[in-house]
Protein backbone atom coordinates (compact mmCIF):
# COMPACT_ATOMS: atom_id res chain seq x y z
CA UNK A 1 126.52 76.72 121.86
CA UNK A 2 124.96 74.97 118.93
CA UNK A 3 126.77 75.48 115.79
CA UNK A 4 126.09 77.05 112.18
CA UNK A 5 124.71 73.65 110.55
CA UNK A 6 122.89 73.37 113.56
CA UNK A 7 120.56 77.03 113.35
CA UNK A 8 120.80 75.70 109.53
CA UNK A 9 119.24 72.70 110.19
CA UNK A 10 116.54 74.00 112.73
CA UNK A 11 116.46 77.29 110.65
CA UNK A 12 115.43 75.16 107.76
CA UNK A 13 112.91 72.59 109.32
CA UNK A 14 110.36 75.18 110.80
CA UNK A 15 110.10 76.56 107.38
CA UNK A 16 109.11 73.49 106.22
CA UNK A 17 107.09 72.56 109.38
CA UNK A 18 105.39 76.21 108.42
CA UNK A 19 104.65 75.41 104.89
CA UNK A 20 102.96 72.36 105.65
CA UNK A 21 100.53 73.71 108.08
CA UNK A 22 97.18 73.20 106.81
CA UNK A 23 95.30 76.28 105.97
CA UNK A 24 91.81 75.22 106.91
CA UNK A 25 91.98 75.84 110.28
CA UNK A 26 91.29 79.78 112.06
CA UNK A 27 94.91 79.04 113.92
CA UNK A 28 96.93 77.87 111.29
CA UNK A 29 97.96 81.57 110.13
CA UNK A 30 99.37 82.23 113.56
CA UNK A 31 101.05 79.26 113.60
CA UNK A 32 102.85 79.39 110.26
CA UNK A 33 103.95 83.00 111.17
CA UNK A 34 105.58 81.58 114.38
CA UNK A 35 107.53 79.10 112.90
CA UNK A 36 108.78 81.33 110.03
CA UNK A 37 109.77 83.79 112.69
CA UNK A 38 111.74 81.03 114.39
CA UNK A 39 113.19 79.81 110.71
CA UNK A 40 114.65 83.70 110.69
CA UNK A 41 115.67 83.63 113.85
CA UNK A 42 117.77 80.39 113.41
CA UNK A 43 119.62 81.85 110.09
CA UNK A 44 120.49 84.82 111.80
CA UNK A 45 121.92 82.54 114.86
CA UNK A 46 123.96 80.89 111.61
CA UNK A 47 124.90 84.02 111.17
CA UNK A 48 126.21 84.61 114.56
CA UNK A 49 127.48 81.60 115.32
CA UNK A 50 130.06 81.73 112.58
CA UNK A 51 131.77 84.44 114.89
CA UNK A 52 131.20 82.10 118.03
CA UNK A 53 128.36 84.46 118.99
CA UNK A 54 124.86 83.76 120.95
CA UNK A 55 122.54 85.47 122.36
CA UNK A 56 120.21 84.22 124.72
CA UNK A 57 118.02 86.73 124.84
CA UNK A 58 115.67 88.04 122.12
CA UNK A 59 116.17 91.69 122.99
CA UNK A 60 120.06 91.38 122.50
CA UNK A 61 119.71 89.66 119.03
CA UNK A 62 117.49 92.25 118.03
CA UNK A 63 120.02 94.79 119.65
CA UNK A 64 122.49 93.68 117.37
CA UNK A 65 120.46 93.15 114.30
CA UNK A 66 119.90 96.57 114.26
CA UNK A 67 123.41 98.04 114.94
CA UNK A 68 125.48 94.77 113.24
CA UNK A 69 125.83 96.70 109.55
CA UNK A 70 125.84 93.11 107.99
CA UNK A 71 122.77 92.27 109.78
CA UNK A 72 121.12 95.58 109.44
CA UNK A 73 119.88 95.58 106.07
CA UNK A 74 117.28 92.83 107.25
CA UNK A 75 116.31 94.51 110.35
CA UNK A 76 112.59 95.59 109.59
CA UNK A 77 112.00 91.95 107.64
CA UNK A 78 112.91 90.49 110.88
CA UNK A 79 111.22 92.71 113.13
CA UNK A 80 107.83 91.87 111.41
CA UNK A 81 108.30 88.26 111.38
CA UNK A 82 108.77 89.04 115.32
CA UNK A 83 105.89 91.30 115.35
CA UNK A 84 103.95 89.01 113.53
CA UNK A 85 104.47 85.89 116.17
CA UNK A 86 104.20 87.66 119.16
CA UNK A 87 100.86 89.05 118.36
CA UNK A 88 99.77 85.58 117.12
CA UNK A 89 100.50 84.00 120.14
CA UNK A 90 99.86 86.91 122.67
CA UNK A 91 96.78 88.55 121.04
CA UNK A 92 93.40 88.02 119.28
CA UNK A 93 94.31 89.30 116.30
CA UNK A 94 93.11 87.30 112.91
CA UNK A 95 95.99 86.94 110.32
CA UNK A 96 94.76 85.92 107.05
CA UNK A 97 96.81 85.49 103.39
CA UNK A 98 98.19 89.40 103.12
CA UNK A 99 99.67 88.64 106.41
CA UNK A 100 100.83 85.33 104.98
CA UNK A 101 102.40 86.92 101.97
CA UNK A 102 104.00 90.01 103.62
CA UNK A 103 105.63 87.16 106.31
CA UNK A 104 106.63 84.61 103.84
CA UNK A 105 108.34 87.32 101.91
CA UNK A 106 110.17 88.81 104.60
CA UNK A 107 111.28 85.14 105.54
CA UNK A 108 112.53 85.16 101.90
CA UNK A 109 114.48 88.53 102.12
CA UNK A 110 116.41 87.40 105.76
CA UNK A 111 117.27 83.83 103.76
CA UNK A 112 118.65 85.43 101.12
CA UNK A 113 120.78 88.47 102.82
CA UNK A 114 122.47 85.06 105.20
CA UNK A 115 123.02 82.86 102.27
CA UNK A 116 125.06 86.07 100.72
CA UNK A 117 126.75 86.21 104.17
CA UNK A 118 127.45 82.73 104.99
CA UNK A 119 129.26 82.31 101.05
């Protein structure tokens, strides 16, 4: 089970892999939301992984993201990062910069509301 600096690590290199996606290119918005989904997703597996907890299976994190109350606050940021990837690599739907914003401040909200928990 990878461990807490581990998801940190990962958590924090697909943000930056997401922020230096170039712009200029009709894919790059689907792209960047991907890998800030998969930023979140690697600070809440911080998060879990301080309690020796994994799950392997996105349903089951999102299972307990929504019942966890520490996690819960975050739920609906997380849930549109998710929303957001799965459409951009699934369907043919054309994110732009609203979509941009809205993700990159979710991304912001689920960083913050860890940090607080990982302190």
């Amino acid at each position: 089970m990878p461990s807490q600096a581990e998801h940190l690590y990962k958590a924090t290199n697909n943000k930056l892999f997401a922020d230096g996606i170039a712009r200029d290119n009709p894919t790059a918005a689907g792209w960047i939301l991907t890998a800030l989904f998969y930023s979140a997703l690697h600070y809440v597996e911080a998060f879990n992984a301080k309690f020796n907890c994994h799950f392997s299976r996105h349903e089951d994190l999102n299972r307990d993201l929504e019942r966890n109350p520490q996690l819960c606050p975050i739920y609906d940021e997380y849930r549109d990062l998710s929303t957001f990837s799965w459409n951009a690599r699934y369907q043919p739907v054309k994110y732009g910069d609203a979509q941009l914003r809205e993700a990159y401040e979710a991304h912001s909200m689920v960083v913050k509301h860890i940090n607080a928990l990982l302190t």
